[in-house]
PDB file of N, CA and C in Angstrom:
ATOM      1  N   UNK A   1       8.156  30.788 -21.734  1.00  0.00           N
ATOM      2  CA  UNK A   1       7.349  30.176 -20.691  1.00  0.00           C
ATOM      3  C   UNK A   1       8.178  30.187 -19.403  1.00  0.00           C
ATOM      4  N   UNK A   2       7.303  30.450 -18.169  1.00  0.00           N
ATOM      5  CA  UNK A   2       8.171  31.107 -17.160  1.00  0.00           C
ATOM      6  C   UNK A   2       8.102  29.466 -16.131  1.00  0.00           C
ATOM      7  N   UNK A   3       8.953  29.023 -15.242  1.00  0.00           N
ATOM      8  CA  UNK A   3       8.783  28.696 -14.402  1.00  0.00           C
ATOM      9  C   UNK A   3       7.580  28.197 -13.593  1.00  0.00           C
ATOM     10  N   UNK A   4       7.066  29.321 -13.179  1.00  0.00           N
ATOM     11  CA  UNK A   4       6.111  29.609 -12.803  1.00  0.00           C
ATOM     12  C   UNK A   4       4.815  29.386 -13.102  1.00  0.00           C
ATOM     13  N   UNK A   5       4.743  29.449 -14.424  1.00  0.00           N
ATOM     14  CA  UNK A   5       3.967  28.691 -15.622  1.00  0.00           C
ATOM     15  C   UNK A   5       3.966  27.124 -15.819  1.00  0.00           C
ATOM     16  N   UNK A   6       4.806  26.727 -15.642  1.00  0.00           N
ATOM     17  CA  UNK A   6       4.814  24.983 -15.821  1.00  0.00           C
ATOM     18  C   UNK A   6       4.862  24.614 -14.431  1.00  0.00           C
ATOM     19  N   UNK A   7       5.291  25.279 -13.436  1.00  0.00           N
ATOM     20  CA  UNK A   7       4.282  24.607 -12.168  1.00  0.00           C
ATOM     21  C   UNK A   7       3.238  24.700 -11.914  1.00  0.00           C
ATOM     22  N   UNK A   8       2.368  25.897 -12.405  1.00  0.00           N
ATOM     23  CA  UNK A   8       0.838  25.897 -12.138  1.00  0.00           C
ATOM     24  C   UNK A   8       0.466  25.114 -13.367  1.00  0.00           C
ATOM     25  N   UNK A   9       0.845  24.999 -14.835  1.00  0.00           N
ATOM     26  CA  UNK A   9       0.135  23.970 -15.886  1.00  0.00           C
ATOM     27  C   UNK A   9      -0.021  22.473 -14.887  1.00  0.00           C
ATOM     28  N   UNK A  10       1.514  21.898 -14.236  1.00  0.00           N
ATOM     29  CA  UNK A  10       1.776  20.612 -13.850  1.00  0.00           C
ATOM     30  C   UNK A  10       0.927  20.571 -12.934  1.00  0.00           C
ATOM     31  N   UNK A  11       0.479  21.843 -11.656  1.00  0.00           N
ATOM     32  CA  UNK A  11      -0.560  21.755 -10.802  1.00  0.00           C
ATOM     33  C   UNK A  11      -1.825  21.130 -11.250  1.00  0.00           C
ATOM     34  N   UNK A  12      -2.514  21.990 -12.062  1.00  0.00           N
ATOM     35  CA  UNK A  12      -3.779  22.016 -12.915  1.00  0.00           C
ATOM     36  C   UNK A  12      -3.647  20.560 -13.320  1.00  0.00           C
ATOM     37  N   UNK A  13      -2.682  20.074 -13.866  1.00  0.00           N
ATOM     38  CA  UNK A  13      -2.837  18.376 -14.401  1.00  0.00           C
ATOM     39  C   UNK A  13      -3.341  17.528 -13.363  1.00  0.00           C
ATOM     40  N   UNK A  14      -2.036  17.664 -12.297  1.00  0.00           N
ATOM     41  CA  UNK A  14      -2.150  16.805 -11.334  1.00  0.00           C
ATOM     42  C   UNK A  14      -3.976  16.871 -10.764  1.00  0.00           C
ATOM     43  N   UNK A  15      -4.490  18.264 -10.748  1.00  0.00           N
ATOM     44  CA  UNK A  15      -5.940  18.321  -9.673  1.00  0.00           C
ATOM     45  C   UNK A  15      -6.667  17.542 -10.801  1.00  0.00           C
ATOM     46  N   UNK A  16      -6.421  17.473 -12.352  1.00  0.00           N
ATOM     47  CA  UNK A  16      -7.660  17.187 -13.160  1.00  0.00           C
ATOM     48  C   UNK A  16      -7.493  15.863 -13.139  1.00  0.00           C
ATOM     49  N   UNK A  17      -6.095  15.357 -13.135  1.00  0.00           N
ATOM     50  CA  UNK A  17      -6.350  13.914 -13.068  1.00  0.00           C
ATOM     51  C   UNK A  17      -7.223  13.288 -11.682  1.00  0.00           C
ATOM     52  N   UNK A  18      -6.240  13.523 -10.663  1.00  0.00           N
ATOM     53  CA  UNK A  18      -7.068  13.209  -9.182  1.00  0.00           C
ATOM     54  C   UNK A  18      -8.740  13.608  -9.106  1.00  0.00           C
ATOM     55  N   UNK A  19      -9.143  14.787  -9.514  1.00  0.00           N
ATOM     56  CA  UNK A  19     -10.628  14.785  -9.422  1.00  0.00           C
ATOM     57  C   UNK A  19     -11.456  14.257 -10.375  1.00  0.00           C
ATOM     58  N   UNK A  20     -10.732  13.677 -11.508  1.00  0.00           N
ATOM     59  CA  UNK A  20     -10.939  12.609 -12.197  1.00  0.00           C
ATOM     60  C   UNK A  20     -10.912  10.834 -12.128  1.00  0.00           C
ATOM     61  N   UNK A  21     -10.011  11.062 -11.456  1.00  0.00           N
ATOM     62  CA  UNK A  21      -9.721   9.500 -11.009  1.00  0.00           C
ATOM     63  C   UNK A  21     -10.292   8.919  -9.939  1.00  0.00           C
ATOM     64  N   UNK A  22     -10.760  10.141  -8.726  1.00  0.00           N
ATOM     65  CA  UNK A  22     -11.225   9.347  -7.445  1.00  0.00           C
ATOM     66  C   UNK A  22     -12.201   9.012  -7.058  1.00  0.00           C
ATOM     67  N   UNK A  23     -13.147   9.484  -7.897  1.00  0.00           N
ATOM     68  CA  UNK A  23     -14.371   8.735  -8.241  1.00  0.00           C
ATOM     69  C   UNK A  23     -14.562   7.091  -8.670  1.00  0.00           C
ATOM     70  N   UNK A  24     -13.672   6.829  -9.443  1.00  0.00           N
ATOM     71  CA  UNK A  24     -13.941   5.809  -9.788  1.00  0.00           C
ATOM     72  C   UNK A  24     -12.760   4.792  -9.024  1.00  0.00           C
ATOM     73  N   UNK A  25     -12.046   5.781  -8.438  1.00  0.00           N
ATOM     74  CA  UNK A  25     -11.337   4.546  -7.385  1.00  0.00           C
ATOM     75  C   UNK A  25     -12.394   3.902  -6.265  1.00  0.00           C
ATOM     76  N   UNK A  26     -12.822   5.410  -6.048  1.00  0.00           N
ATOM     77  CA  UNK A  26     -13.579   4.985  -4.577  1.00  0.00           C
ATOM     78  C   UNK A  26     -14.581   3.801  -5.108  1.00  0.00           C
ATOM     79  N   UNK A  27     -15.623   3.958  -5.927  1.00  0.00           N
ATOM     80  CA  UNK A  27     -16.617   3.282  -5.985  1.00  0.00           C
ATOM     81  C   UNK A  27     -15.247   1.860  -6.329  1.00  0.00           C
ATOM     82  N   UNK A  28     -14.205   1.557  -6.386  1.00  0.00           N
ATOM     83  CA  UNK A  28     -13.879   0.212  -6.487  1.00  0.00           C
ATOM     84  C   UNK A  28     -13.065   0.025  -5.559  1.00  0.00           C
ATOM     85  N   UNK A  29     -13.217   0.722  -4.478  1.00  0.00           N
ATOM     86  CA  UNK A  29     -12.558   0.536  -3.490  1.00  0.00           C
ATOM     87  C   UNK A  29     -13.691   0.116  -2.364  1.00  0.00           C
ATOM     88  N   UNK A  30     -14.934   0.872  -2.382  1.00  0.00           N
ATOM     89  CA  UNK A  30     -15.982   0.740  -1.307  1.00  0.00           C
ATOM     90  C   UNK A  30     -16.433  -1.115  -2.356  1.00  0.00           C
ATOM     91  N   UNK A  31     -16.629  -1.153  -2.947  1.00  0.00           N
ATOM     92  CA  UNK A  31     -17.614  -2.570  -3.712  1.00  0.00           C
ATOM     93  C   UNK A  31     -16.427  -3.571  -3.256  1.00  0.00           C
ATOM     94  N   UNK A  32     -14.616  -3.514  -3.255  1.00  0.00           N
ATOM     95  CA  UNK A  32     -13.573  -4.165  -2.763  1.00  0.00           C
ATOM     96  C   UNK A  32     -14.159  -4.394  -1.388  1.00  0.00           C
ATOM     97  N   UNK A  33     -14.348  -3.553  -0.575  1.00  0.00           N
ATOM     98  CA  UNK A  33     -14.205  -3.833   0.894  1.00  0.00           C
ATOM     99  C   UNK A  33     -15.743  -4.204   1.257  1.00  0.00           C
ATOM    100  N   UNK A  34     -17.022  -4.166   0.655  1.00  0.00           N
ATOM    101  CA  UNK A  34     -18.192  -4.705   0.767  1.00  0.00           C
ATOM    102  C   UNK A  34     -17.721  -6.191   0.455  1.00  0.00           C
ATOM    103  N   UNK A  35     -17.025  -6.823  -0.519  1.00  0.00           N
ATOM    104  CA  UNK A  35     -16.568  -7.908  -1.154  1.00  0.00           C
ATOM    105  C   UNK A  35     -16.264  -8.626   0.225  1.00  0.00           C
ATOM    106  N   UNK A  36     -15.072  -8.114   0.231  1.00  0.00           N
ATOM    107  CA  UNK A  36     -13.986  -8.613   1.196  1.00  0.00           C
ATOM    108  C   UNK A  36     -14.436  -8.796   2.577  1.00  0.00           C
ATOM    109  N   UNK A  37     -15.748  -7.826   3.234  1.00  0.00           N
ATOM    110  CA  UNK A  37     -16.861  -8.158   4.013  1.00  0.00           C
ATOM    111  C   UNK A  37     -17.800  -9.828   4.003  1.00  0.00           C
ATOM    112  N   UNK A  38     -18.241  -9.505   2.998  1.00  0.00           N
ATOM    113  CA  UNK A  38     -18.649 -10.731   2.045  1.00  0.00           C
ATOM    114  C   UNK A  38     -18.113 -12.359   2.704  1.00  0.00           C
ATOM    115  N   UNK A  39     -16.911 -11.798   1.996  1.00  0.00           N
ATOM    116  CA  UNK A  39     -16.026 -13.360   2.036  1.00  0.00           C
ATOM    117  C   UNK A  39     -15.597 -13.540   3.101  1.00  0.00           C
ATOM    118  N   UNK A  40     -15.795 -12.706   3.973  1.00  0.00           N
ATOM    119  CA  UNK A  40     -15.026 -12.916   5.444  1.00  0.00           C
ATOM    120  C   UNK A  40     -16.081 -13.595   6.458  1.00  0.00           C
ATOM    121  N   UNK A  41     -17.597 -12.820   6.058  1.00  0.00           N
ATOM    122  CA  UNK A  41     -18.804 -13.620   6.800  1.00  0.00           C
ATOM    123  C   UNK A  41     -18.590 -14.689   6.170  1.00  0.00           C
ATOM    124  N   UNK A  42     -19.145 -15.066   4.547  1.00  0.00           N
ATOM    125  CA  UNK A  42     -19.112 -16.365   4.748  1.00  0.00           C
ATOM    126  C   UNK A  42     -17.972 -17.677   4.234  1.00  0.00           C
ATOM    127  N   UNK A  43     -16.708 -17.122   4.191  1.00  0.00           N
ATOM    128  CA  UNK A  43     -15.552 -17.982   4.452  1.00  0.00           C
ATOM    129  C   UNK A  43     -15.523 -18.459   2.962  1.00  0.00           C
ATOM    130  N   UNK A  44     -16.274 -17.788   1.847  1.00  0.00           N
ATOM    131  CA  UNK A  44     -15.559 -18.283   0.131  1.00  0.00           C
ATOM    132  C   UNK A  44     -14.521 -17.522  -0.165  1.00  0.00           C
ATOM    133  N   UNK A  45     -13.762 -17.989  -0.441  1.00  0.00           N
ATOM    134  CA  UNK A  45     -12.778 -17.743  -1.073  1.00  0.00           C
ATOM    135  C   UNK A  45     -12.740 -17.403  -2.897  1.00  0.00           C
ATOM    136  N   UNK A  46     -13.207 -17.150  -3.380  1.00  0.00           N
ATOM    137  CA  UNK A  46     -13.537 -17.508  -4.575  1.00  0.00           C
ATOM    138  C   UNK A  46     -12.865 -16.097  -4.793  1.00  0.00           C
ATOM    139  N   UNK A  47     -11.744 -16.515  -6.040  1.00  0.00           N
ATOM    140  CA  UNK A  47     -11.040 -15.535  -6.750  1.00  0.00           C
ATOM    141  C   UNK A  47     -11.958 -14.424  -7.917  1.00  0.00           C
ATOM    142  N   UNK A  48     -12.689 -15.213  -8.161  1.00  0.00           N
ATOM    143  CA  UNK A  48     -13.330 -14.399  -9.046  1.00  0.00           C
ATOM    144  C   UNK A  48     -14.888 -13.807  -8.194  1.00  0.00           C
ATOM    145  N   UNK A  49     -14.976 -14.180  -7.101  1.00  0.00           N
ATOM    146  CA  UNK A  49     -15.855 -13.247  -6.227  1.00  0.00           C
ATOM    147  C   UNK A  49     -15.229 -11.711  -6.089  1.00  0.00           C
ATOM    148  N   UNK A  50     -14.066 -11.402  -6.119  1.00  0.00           N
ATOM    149  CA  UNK A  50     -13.434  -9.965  -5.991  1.00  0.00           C
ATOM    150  C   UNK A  50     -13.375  -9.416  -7.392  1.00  0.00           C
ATOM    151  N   UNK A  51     -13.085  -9.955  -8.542  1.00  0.00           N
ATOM    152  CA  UNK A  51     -13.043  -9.024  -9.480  1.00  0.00           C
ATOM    153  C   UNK A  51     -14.141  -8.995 -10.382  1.00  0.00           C
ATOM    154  N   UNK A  52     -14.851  -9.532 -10.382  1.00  0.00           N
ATOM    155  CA  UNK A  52     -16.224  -9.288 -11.170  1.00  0.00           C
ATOM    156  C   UNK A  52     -17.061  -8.267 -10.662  1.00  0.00           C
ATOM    157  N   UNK A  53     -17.335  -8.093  -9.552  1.00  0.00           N
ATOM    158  CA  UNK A  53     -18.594  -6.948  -8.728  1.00  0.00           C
ATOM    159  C   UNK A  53     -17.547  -5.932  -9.138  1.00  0.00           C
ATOM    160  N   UNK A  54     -16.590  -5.866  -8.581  1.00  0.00           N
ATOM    161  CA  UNK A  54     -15.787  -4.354  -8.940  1.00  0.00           C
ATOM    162  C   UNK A  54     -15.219  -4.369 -10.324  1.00  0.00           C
ATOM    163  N   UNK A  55     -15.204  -4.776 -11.685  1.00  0.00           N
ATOM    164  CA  UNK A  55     -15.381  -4.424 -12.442  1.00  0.00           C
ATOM    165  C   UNK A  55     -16.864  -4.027 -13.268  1.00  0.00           C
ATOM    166  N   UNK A  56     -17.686  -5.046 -12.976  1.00  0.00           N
ATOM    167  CA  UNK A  56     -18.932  -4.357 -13.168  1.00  0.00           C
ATOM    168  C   UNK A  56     -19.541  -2.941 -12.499  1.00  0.00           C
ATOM    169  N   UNK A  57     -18.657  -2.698 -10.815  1.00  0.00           N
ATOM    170  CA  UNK A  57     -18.833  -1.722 -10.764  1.00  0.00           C
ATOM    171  C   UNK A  57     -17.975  -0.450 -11.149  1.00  0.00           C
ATOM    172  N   UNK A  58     -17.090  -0.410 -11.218  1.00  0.00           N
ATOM    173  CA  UNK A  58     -16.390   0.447 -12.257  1.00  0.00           C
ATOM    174  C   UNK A  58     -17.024   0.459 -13.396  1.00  0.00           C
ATOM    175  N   UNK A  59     -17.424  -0.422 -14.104  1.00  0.00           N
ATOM    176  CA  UNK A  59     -17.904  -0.264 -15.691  1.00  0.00           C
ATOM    177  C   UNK A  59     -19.102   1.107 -15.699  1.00  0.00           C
ATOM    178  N   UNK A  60     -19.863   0.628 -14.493  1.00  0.00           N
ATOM    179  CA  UNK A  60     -21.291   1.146 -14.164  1.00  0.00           C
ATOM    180  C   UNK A  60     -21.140   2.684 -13.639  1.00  0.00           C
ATOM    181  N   UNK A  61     -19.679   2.587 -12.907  1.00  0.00           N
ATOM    182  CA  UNK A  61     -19.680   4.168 -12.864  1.00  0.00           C
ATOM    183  C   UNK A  61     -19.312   5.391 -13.635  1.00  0.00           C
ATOM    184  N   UNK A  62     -18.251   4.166 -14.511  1.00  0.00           N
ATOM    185  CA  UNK A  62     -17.799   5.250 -15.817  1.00  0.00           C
ATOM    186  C   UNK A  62     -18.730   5.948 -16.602  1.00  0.00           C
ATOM    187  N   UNK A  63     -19.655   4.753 -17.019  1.00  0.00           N
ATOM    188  CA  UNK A  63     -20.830   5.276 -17.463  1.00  0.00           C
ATOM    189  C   UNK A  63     -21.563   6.400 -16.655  1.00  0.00           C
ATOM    190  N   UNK A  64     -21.680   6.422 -15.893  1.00  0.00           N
ATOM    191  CA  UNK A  64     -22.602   7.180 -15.035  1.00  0.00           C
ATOM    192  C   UNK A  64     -21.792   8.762 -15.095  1.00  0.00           C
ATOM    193  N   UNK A  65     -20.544   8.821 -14.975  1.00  0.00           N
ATOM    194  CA  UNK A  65     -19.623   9.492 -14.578  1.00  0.00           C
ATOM    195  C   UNK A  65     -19.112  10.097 -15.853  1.00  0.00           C
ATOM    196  N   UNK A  66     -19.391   9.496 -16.802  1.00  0.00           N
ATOM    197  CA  UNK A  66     -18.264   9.785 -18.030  1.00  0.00           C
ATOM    198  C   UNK A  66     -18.889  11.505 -18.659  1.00  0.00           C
ATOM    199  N   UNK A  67     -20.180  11.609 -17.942  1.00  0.00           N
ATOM    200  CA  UNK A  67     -20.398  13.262 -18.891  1.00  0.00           C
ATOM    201  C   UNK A  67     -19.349  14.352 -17.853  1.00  0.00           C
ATOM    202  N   UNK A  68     -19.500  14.159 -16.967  1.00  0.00           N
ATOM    203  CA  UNK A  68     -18.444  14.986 -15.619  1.00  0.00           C
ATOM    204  C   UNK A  68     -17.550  14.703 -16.397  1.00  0.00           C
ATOM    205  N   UNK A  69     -16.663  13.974 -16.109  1.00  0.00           N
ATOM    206  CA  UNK A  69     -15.352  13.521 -16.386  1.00  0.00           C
ATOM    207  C   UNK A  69     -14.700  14.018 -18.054  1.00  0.00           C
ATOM    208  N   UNK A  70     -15.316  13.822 -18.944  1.00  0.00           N
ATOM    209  CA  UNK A  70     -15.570  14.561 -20.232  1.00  0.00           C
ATOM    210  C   UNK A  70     -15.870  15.999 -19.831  1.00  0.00           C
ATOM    211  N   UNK A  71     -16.651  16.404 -19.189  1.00  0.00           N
ATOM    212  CA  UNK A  71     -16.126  18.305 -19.051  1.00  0.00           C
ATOM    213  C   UNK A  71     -14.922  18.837 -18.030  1.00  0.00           C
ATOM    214  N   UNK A  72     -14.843  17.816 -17.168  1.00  0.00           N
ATOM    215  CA  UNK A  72     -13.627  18.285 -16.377  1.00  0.00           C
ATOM    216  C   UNK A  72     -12.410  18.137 -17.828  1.00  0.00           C
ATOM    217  N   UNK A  73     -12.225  16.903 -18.597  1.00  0.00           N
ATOM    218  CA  UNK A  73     -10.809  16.750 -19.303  1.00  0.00           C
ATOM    219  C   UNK A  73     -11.675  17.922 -20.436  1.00  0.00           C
ATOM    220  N   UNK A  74     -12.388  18.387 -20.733  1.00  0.00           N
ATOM    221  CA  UNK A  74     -12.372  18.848 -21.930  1.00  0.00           C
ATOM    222  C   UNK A  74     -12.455  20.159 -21.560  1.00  0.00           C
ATOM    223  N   UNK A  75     -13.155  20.753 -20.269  1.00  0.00           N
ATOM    224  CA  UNK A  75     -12.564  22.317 -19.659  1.00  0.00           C
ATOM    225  C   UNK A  75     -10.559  22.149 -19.314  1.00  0.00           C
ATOM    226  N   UNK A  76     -10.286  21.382 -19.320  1.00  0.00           N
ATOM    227  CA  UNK A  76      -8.563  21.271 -19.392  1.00  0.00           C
ATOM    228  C   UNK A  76      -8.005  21.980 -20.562  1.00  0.00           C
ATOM    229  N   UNK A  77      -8.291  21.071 -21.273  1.00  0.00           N
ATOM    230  CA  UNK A  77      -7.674  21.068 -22.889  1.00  0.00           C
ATOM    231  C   UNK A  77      -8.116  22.550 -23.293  1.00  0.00           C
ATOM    232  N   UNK A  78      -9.326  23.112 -23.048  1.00  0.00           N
ATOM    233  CA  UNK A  78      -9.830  24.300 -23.694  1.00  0.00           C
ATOM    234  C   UNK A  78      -8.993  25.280 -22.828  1.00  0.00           C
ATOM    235  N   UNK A  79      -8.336  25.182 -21.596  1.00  0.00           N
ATOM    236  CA  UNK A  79      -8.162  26.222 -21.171  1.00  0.00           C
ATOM    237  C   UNK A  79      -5.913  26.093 -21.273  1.00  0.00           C
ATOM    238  N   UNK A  80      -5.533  24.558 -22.124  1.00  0.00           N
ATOM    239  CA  UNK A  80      -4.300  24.086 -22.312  1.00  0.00           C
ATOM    240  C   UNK A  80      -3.767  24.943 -24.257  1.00  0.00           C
ATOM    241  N   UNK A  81      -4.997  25.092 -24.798  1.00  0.00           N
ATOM    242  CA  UNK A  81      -5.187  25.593 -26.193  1.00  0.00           C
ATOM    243  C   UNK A  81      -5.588  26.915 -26.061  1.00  0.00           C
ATOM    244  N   UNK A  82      -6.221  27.312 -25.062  1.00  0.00           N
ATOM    245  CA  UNK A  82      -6.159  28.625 -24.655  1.00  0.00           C
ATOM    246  C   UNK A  82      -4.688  29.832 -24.022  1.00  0.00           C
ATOM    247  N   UNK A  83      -4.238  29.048 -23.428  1.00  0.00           N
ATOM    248  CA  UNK A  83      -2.464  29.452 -23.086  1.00  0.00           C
ATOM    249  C   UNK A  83      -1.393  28.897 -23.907  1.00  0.00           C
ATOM    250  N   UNK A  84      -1.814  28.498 -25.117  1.00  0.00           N
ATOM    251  CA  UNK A  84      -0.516  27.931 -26.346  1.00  0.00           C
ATOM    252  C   UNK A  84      -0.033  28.965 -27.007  1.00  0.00           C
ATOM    253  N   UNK A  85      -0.588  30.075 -26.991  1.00  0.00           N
ATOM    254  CA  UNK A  85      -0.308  31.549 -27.477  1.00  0.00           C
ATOM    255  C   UNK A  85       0.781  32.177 -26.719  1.00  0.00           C
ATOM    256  N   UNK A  86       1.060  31.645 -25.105  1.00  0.00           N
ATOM    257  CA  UNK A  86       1.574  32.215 -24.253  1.00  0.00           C
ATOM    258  C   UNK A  86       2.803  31.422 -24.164  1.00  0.00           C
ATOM    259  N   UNK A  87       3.267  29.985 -24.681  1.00  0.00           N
ATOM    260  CA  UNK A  87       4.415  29.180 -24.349  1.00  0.00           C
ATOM    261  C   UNK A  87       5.187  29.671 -24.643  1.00  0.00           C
ATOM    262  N   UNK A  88       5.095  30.213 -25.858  1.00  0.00           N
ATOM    263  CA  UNK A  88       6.760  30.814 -26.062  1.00  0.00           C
ATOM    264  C   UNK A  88       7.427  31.833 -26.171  1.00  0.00           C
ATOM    265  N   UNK A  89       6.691  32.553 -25.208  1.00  0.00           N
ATOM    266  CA  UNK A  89       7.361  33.910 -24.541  1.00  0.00           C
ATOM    267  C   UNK A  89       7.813  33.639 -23.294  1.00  0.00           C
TER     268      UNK A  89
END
C-alpha cells in the first residue's frame, strides 16, 4: 500500500464523515439559534428550553436522513472491501 493510497483512503473518510455529519449539525445548530432567538425576545432562561427542541430536532432528522446517510456509509465500506485486494501490495 502506497502512500498515496492512505492519503486518498484518509481523504475519502474525512469527506464521508463531514457529508455525513453536517446535516445533522446544521439542523441543531439552526433550531440552537431559533432557541436562543426565543429566549432573548422573551427573557426565559430555562435550561431545558435549549436542549429539548434540538434534541427532538436531531432525533427528527436522523430519521429523516438516516436512508442518505446509510448509502453514503455503506457506498464507503463497499468501495473500502473493494480495495482490500490492493493493501498489500
Amino acid at each position: 500500500m502506497t502512500p498515496e493510497m492512505v492519503m486518498d483512503l484518509a481523504r475519502q473518510a474525512i469527506k464521508v464523515t463531514l457529508l455525513v455529519s453536517l446535516p445533522i449539525l446544521g439542523i441543531g445548530l439552526v433550531v440552537g439559534i431559533l432557541v436562543s432567538i426565543l429566549q432573548a425576545a422573551t427573557q426565559i432562561q430555562e435550561m431545558t428550553l435549549t436542549f429539548v427542541p434540538k434534541i427532538l430536532s436531531i432525533f427528527l432528522g436522523l430519521l429523516l436522513l438516516l436512508p442518505w446517510i446509510m448509502h453514503q456509509l455503506t457506498g464507503f465500506a463497499v468501495e473500502i472491501f473493494r480495495l482490500i485486494p490492493t493493501f498489500g501490495h
